[in-house]
Protein backbone atom coordinates (compact mmCIF):
# COMPACT_ATOMS: atom_id res chain seq x y z
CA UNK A 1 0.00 0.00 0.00
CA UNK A 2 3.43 2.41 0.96
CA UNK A 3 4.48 1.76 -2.45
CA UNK A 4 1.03 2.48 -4.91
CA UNK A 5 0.85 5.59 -2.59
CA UNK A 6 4.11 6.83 -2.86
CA UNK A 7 4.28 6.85 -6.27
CA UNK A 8 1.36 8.64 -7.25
CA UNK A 9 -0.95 10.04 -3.89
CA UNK A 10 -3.25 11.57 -5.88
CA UNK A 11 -3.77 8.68 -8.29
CA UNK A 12 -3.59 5.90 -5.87
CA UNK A 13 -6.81 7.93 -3.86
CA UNK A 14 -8.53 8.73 -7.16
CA UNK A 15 -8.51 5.62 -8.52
CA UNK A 16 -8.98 3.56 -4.87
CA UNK A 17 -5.78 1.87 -6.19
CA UNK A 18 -4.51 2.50 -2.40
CA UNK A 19 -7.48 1.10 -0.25
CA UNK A 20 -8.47 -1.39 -2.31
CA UNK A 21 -5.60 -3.81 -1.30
CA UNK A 22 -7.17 -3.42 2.24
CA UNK A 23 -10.55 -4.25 0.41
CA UNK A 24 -9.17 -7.62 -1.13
CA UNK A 25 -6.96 -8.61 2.30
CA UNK A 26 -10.48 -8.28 4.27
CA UNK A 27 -12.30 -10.07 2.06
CA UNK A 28 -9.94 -13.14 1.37
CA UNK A 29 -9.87 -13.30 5.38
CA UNK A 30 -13.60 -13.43 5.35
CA UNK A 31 -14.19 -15.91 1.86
CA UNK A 32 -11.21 -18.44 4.16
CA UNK A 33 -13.51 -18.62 7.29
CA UNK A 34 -16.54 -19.67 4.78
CA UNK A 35 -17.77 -23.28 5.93
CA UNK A 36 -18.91 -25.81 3.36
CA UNK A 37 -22.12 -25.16 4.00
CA UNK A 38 -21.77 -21.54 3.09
CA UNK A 39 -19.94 -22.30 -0.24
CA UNK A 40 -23.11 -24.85 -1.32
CA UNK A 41 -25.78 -21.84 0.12
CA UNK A 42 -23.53 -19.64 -2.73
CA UNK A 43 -23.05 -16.78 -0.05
CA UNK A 44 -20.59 -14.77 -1.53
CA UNK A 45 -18.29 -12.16 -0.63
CA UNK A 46 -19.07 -8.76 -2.88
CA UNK A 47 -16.74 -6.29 -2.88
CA UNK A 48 -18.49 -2.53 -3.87
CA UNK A 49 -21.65 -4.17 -3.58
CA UNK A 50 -24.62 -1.46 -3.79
CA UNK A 51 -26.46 -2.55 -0.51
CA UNK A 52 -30.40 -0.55 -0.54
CA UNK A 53 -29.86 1.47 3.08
CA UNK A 54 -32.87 3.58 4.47
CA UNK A 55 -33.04 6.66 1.95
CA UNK A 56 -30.67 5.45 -0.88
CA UNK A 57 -28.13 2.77 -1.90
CA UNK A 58 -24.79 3.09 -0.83
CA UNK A 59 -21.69 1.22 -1.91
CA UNK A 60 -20.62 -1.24 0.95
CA UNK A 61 -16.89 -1.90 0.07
CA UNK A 62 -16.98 -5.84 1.51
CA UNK A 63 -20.08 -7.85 1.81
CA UNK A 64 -21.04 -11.36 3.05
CA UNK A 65 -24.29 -11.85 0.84
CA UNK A 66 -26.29 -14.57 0.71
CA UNK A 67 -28.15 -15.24 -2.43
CA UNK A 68 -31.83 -15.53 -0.88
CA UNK A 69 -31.62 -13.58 2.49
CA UNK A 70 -29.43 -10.68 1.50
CA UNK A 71 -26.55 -8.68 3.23
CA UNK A 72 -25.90 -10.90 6.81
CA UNK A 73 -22.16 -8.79 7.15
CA UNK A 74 -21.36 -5.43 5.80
CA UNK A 75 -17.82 -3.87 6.27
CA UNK A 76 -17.12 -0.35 5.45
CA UNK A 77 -13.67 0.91 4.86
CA UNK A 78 -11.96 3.91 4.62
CA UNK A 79 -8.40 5.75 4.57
CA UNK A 80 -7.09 9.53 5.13
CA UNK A 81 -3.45 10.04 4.31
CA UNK A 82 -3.24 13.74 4.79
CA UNK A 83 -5.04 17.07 6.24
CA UNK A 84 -6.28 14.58 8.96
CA UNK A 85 -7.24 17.58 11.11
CA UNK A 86 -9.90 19.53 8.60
CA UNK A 87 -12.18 16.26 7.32
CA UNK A 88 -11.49 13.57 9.84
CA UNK A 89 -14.74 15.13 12.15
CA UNK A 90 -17.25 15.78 8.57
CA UNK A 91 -15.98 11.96 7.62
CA UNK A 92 -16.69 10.69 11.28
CA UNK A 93 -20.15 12.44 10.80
CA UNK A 94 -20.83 10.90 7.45
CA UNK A 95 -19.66 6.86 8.96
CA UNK A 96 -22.25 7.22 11.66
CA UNK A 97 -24.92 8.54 9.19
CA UNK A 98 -23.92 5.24 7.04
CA UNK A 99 -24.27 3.10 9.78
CA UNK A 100 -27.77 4.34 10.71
CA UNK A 101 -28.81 4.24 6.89
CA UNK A 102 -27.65 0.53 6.85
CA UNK A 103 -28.69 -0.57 10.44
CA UNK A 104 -32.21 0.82 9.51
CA UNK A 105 -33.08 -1.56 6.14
CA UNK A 106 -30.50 -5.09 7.83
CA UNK A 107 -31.07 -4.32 11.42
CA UNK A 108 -30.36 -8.03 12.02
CA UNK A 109 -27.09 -8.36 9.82
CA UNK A 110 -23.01 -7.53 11.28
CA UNK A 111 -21.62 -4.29 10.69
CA UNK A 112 -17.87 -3.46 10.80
CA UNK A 113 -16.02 -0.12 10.14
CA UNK A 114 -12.17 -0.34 9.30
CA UNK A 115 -10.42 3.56 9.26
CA UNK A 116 -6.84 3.75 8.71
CA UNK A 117 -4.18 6.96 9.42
CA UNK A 118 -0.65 7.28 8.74
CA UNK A 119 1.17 7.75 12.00
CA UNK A 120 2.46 11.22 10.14
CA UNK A 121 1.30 12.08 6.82
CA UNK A 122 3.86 10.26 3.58
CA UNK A 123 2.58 12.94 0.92
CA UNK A 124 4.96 15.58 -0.04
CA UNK A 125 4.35 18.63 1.95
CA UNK A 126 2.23 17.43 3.96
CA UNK A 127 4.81 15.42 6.59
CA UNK A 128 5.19 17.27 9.20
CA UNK A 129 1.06 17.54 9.89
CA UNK A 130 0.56 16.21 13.67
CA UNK A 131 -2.06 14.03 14.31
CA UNK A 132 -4.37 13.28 17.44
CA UNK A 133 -4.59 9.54 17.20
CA UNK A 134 -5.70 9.27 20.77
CA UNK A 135 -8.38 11.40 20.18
CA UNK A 136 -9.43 9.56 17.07
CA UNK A 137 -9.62 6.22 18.68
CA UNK A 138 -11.78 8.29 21.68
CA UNK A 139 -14.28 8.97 19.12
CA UNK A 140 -13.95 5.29 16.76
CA UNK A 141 -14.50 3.80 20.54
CA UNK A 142 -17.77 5.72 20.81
CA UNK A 143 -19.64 4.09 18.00
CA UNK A 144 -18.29 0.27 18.68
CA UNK A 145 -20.06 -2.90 19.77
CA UNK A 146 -22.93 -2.86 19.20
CA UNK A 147 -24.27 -5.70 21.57
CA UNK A 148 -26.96 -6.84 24.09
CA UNK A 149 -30.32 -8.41 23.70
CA UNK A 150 -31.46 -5.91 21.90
CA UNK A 151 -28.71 -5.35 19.30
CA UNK A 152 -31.31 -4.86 16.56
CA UNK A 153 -32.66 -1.23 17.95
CA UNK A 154 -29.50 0.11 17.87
CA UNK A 155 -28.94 2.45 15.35
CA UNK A 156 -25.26 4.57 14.55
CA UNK A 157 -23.46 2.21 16.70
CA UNK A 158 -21.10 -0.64 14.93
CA UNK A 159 -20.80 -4.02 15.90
CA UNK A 160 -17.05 -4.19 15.74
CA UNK A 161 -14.68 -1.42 14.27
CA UNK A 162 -10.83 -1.42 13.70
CA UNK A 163 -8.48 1.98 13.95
CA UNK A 164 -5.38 1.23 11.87
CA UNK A 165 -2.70 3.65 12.73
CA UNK A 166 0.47 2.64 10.34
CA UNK A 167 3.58 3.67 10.35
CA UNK A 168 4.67 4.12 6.57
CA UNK A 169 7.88 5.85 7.25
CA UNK A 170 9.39 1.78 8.76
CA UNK A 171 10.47 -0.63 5.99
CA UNK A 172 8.23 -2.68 6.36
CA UNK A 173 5.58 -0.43 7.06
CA UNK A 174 4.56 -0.94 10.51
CA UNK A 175 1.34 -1.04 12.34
CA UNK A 176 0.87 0.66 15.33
CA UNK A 177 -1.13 -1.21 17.71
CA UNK A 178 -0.13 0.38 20.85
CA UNK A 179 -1.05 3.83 20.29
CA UNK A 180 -4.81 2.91 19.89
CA UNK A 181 -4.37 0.65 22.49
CA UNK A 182 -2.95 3.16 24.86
CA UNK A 183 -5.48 5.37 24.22
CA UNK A 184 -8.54 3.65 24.80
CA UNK A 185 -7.50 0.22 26.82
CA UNK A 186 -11.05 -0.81 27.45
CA UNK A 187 -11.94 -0.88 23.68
CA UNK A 188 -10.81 -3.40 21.42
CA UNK A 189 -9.90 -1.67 18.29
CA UNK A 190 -7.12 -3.71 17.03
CA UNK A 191 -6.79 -4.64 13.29
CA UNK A 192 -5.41 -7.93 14.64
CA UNK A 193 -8.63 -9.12 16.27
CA UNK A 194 -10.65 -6.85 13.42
CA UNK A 195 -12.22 -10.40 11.61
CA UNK A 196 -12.38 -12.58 14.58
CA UNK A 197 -14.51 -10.48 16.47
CA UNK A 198 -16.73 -9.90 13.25
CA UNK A 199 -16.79 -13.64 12.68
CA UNK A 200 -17.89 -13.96 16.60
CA UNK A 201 -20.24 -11.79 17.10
CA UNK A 202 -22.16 -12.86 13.98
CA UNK A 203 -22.15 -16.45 15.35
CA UNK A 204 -23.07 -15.54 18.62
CA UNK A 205 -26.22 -14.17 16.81
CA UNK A 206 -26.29 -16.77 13.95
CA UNK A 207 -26.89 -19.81 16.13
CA UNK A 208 -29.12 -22.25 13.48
CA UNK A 209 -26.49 -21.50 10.50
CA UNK A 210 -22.81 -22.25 10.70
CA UNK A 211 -21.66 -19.64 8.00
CA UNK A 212 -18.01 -18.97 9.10
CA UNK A 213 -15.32 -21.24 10.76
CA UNK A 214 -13.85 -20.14 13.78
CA UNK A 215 -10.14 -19.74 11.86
CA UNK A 216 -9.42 -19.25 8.07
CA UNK A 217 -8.31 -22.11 5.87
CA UNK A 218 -5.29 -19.99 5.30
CA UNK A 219 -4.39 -20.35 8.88
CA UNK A 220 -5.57 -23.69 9.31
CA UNK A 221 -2.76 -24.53 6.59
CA UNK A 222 0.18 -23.02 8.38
């Protein structure tokens, strides 16, 4: 991702050349946890899918569909490289108003938010911008797990969501756990744990259809 970015920021954000490696890791870790009995249902992992929310459609950048029932797991994702500090807040307005949209047509279905910020901004000119990441992962923290009995009448609220601050300046680049960590310890907002607690809070909910295994065939095969 360092390397489409670098050589072309403006390009690599135009075209989604950038995020959309994070699109296709996400969804090969969610097509390896699909059971058998998934596969045979033909629930399929969409990427851009155009998912019907409240008012409007919206484009869902990694889906779990299933061919008769619809959307059961909707991920949203999202990246901001530079001037952090004037759009982060109108972008954290516009997540939560795509959450409600979503949450108000698949009430029932799994909702995950991935955001991801450069520890200090790669684009020329723009490196030496300072960034609030505690802050950030305050407010990410805010709208996460959505749980409870009730689940279903929550609205603006996600069911899991993962704050990727990466250091791009380390070769490899590097991501930075502990600063989200160390800013909100209570929350789970790890990129690590991003899939498994998607995965495990749709089972929990999911009890009469085994749709994802508990690990990934790619990790079952290391």
């Amino acid at each position: 991702m360092a390397a489409v970015y670098r050589e072309n920021p403006e390009r690599a954000v135009r075209s989604q050349a950038f995020i959309k490696l994070l699109h296709r890791y996400l969804g090969d870790e969610l097509s390896g946890r699909l059971t058998k009995f998934a596969r045979r249902r033909g629930i399929k992992i969409i990427y851009e899918a155009e998912i019907l929310g409240s008012h409007k459609p919206k484009d869902v950048d990694v889906a779990v569909v299933d061919p008769e029932n619809g959307p059961l797991l909707l991920v949203g994702i999202r990246s901001q490289m530079s001037s952090v500090g004037k759009n982060a807040l109108n972008y954290y307005e516009g997540i939560i108003g795509e959450c409600i949209s979503l949450q108000d047509r698949f009430p029932l279905a799994t909702h995950g938010y991935v955001y991801l910020m450069p520890t200090r901004p790669i684009k020329e000119e723009k490196e030496n911008e300072q960034i609030d990441h505690a802050r950030y992962a305050r407010l990410y923290a805010a709208i996460t797990d959505r749980s409870g009995i009730s689940y279903d009448r929550v609205r603006g609220i996600y069911d899991e969501f993962a704050y990727m601050v990466v250091d791009f300046h380390a070769d490899p680049p590097l991501l930075r756990e502990d600063i989200v960590s160390d800013a909100v310890a209570d929350v789970d907002l790890s990129m690590a744990s991003f899939v498994d607690r998607l995965v495990s809070k749709f089972s929990q909910r999911m009890l009469f259809w085994d749709i994802f295994e508990a690990h990934s065939e790619r990790e079952l095969g290391r």
